[in-house]
Protein backbone atom coordinates (compact mmCIF):
# COMPACT_ATOMS: atom_id res chain seq x y z
CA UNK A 1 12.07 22.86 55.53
CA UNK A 2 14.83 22.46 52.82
CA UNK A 3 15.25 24.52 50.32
CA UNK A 4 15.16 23.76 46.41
CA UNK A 5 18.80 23.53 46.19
CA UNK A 6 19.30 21.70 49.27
CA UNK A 7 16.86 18.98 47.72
CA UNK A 8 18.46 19.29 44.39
CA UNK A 9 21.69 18.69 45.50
CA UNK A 10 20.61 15.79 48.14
CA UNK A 11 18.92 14.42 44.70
CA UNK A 12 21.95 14.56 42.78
CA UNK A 13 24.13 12.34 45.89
CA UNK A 14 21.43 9.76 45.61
CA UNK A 15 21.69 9.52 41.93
CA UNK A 16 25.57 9.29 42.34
CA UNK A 17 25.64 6.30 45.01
CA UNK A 18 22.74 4.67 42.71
CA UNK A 19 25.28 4.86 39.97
CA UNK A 20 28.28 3.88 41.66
CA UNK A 21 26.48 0.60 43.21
CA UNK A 22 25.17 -0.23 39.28
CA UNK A 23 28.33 0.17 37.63
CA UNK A 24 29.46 -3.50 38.01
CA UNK A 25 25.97 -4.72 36.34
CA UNK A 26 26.50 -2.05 33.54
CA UNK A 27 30.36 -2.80 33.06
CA UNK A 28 29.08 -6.55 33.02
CA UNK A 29 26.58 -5.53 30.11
CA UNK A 30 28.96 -2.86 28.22
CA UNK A 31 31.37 -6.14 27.61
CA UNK A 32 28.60 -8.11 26.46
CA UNK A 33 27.48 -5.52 24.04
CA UNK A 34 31.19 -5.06 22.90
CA UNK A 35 31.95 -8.62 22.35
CA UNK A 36 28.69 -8.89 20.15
CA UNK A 37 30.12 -6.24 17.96
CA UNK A 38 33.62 -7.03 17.76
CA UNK A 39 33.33 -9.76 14.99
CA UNK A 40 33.65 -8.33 12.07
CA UNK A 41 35.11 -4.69 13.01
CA UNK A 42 38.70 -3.42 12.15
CA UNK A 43 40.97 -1.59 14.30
CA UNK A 44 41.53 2.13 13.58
CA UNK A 45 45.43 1.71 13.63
CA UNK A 46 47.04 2.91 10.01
CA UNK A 47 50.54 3.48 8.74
CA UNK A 48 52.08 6.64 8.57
CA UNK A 49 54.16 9.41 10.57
CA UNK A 50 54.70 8.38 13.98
CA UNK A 51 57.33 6.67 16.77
CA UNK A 52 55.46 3.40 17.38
CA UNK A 53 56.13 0.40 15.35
CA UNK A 54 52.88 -1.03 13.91
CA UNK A 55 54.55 -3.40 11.34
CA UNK A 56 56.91 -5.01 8.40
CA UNK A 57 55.87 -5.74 5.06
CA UNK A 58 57.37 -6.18 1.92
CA UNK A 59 59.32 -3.58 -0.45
CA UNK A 60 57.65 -2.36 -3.52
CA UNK A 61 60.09 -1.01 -6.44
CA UNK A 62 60.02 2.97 -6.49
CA UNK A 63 60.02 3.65 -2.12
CA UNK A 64 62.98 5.15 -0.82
CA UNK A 65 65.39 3.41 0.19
CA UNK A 66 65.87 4.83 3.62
CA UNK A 67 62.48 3.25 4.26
CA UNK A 68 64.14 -0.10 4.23
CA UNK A 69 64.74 -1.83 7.56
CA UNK A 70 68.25 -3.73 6.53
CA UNK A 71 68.28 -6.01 9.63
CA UNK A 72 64.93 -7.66 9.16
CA UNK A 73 65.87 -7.77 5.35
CA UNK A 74 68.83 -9.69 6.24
CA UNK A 75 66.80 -12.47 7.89
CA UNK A 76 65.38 -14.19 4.76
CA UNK A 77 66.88 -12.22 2.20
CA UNK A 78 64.11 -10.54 1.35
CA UNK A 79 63.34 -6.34 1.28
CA UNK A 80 61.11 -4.88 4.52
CA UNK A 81 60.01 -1.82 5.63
CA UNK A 82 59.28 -0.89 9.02
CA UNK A 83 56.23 0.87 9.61
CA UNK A 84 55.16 2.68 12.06
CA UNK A 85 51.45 3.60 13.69
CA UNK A 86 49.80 6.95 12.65
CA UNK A 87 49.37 8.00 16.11
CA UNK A 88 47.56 11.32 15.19
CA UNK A 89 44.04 9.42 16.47
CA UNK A 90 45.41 7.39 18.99
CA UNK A 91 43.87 9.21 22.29
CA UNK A 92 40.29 9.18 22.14
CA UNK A 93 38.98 10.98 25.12
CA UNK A 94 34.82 9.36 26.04
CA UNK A 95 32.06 11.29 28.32
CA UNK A 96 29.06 10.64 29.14
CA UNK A 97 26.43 12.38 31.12
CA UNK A 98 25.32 11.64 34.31
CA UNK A 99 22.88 14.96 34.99
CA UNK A 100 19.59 13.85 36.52
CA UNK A 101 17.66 14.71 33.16
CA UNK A 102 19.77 11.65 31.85
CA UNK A 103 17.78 9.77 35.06
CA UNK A 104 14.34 9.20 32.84
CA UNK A 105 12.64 5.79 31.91
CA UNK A 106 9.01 5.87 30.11
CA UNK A 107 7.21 2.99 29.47
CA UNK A 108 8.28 2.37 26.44
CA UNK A 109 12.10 2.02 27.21
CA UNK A 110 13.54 -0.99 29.56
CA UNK A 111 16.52 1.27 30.48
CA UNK A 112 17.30 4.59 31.64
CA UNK A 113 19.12 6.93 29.61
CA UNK A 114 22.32 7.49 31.80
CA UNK A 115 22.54 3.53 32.11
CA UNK A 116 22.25 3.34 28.22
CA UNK A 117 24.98 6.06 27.83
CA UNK A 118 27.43 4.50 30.82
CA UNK A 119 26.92 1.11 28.94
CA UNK A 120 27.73 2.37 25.51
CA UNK A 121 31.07 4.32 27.17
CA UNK A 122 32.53 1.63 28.39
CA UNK A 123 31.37 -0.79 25.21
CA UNK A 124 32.98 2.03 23.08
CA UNK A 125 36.27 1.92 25.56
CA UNK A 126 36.61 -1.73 25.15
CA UNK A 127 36.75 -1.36 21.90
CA UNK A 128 39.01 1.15 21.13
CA UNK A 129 41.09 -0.38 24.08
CA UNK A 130 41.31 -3.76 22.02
CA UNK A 131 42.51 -1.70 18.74
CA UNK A 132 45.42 0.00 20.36
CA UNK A 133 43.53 2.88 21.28
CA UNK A 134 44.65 5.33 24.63
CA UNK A 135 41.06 6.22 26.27
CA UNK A 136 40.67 8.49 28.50
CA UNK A 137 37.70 10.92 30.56
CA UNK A 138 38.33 14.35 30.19
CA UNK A 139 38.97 16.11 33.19
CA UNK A 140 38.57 13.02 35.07
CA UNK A 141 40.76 10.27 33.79
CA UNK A 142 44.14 10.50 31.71
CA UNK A 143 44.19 8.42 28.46
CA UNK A 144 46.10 5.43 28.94
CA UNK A 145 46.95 2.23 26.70
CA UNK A 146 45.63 -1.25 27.97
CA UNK A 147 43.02 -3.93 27.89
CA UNK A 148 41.13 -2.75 30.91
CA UNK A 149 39.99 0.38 29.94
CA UNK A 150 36.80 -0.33 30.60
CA UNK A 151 37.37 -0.83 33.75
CA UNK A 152 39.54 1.86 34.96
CA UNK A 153 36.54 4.51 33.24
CA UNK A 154 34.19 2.99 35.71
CA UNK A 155 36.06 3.23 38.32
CA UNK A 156 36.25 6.92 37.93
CA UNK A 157 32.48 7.49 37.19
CA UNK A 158 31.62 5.61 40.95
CA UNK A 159 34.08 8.38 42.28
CA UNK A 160 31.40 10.46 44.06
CA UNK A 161 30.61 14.17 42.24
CA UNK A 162 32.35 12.58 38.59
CA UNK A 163 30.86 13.24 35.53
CA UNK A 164 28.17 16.17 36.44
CA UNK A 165 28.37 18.90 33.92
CA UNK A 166 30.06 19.72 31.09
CA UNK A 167 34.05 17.96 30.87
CA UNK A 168 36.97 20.07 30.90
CA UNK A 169 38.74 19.91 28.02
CA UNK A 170 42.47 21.61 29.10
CA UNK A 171 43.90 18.00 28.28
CA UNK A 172 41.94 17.55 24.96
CA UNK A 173 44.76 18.04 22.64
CA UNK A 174 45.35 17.94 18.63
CA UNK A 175 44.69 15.29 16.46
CA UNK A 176 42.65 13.39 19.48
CA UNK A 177 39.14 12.91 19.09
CA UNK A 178 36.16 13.22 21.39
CA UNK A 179 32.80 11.40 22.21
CA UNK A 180 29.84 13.05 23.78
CA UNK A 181 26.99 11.01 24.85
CA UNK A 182 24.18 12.33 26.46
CA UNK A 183 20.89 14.06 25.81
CA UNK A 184 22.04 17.41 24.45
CA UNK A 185 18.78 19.20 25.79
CA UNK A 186 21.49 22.17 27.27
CA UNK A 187 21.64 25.68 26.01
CA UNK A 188 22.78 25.09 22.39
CA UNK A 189 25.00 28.32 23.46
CA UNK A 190 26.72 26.54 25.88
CA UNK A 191 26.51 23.45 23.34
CA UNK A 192 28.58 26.05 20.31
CA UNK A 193 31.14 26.88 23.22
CA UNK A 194 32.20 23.43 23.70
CA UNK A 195 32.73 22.53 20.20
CA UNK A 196 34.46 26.05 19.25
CA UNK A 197 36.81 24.75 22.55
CA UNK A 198 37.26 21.40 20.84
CA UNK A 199 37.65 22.64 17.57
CA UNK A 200 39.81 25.16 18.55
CA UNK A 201 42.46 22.67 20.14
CA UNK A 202 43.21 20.66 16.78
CA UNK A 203 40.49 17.79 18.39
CA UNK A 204 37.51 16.25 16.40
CA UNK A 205 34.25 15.72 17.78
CA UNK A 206 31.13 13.06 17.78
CA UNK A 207 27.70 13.35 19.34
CA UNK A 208 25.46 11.12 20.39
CA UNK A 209 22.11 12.47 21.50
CA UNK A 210 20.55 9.49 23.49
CA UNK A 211 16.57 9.97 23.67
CA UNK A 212 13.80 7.80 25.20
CA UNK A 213 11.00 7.31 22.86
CA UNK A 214 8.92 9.11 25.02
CA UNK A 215 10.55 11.74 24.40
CA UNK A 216 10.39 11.81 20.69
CA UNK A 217 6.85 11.16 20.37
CA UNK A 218 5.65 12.75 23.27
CA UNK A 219 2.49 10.21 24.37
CA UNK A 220 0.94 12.11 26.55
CA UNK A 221 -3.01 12.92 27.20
CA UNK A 222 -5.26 14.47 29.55
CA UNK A 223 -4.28 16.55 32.93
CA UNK A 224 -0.53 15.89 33.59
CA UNK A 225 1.96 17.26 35.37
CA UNK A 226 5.49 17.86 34.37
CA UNK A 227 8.81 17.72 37.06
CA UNK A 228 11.85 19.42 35.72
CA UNK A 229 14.76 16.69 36.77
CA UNK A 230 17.44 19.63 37.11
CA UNK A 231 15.67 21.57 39.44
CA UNK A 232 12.78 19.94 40.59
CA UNK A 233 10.49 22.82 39.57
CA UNK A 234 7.08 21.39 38.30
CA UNK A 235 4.31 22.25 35.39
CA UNK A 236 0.83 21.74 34.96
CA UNK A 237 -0.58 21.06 31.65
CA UNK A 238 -4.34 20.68 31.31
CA UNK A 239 -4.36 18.94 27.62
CA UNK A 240 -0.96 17.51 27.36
CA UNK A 241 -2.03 16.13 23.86
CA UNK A 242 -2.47 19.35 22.59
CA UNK A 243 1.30 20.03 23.05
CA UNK A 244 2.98 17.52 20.90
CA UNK A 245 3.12 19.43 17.26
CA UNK A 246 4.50 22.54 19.54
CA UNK A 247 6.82 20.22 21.06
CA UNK A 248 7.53 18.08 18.32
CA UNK A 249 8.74 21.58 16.17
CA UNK A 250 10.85 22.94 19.10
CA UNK A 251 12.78 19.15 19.63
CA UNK A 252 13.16 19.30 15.72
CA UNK A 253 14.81 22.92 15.94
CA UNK A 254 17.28 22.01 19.03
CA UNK A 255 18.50 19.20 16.79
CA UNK A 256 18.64 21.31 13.82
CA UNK A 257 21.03 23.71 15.82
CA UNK A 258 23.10 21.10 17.34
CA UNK A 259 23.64 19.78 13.79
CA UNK A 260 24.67 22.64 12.52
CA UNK A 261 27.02 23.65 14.91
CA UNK A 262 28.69 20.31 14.56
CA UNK A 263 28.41 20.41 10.57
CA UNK A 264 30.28 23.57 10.55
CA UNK A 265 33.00 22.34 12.62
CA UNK A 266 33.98 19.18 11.30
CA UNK A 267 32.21 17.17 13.79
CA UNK A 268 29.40 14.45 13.71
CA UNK A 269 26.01 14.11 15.32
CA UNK A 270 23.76 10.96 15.25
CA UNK A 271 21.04 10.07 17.37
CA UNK A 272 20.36 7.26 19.73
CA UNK A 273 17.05 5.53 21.21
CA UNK A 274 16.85 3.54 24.44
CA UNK A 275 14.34 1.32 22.92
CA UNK A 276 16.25 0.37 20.33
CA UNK A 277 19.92 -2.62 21.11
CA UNK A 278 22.67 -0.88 22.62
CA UNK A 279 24.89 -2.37 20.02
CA UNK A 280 23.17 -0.16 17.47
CA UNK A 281 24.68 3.01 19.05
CA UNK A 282 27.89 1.28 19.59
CA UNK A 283 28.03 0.27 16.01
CA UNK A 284 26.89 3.91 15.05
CA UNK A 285 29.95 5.30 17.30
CA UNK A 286 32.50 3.33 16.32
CA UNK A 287 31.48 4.03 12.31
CA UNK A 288 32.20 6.98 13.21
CA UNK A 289 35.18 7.32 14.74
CA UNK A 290 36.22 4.78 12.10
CA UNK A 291 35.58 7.78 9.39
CA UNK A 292 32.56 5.56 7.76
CA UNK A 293 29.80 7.83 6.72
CA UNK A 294 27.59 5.20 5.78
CA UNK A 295 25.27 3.33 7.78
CA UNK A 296 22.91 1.58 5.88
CA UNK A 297 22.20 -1.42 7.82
CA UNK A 298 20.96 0.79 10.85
CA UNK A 299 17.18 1.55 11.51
CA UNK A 300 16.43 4.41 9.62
CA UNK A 301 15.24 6.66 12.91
CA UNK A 302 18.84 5.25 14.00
CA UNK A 303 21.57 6.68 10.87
CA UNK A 304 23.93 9.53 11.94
CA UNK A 305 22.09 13.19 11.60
CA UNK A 306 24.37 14.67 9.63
């Protein structure tokens, strides 16, 4: 008879080769998504210190001279300056996570979370990828400019044993910027440690907490029992009903820790439902990353956290 980790890890090779054989559908439905939300957005590309040229426009009385660029001045006879891109947010390094707690559907969700958090990567990726932007996986994948970003990330997540556990974040340097999707139900110790690490390297940080609704209002009754998707361990509960203001308070507290942490660092945190159009948390990301604070037109239960 196998062991528990025997099973575990025989689980966690059948979740990876049932990822790897959807990643075509979900790249397929991460471009659709995208291209619903591109209208409308603007690139994250600004002026300022930097070696890439972004582009000319006209002179205004009072700049330095030595701004001037004299040989596209001489074309029409008219004063230019070059500019070039601020590059200081041009690397934006995307994980998601594929754990098996990410593996949940309820009934009131059409979608798994880990398929919901793959699609929104690789929606985010095209984006950014369209704007100029060098995306990369963290330990996995090395930022890179080009149109087919989206692409090359899934590639790497069908790689067999990719994306399980936390990213490494040795290549995560300063001024780059990070996005975290996933469920955030880890040890908010371990959860501090990676944004101290991110902090700590010059980086900024955003979270996405994807949920089921299941799992926010907890709809359970009677005699039910509960399978831990980690290790497999299970628990019997007699009244599950009976648990939902404990568990309600304790979900509440995580999130209040998690927000917290990422207040104090600089970083955001917003929250994400399965039930609700993946172009909502794509929207919500790329705010974000944009440096919008506001997002009035989202769903209440939707807005950014903090």
């Amino acid at each position: 008879m196998a062991n528990r980790g025997t099973t575990a890890g025989r689980v966690r090779t059948e979740q990876a080769r049932s990822l790897a054989a959807r990643l075509p559908e979900l790249l397929v439905a991460a471009r659709r998504v995208a291209a619903n939300v591109m209208l409308g957005l603007h690139g994250r590309r600004t002026s300022g210190p930097g070696e890439t040229f972004w582009q000319f426009r006209p002179y205004l009385p009072g700049e330095p001279a030595r701004r001037i660029d004299w040989r596209r001045s001489a074309r029409d006879h008219h004063l230019y300056i070059r500019e070039r891109e601020w590059e200081a947010s041009q690397t934006v390094w995307l994980w998601a996570d594929l754990s098996a707690s990410m593996d949940f559907r309820s009934h009131l969700s059409s979608t798994t979370k880990l398929d919901r958090a793959v699609i929104l990567m690789l929606a985010l990726a095209d984006l950014l990828a369209r704007g100029g932007e060098r995306v990369g996986i963290p330990g996995m994948l090395e930022p890179k400019l080009g149109r087919d970003a989206a692409e090359r990330l899934a590639a790497a997540l069908a790689r067999p044993g990719e994306g399980l556990g936390w990213p490494r974040l040795d290549r995560v340097g300063r001024f780059s910027e990070m996005v975290m999707i996933g469920d955030l139900l880890d040890d908010p110790a371990q959860i501090r440690e990676t944004l101290r690490s991110v902090a700590g390297r010059g980086a900024k940080m955003h979270l996405l907490q994807v949920f089921d609704p299941a799992e926010e209002s907890f709809p359970y009754q009677g005699r039910l029992e509960f399978r831990d998707p980690e290790s497999g361990g299970t628990w019997l509960a007699e009244r599950a009903g009976s648990l939902r203001e404990a568990y309600a308070g304790r979900l509440q507290a995580h999130r209040d820790v998690i927000r917290a942490q990422a207040r104090q660092a600089g970083f955001t945190f917003g929250i994400h439902h399965t039930d609700r159009p993946a172009a909502e948390g794509l929207l919500l990301l790329h705010s974000r990353l944009s440096g919008n604070p506001s997002f009035a037109s989202m769903p209440a239960r939707e807005r950014p956290a903090a």
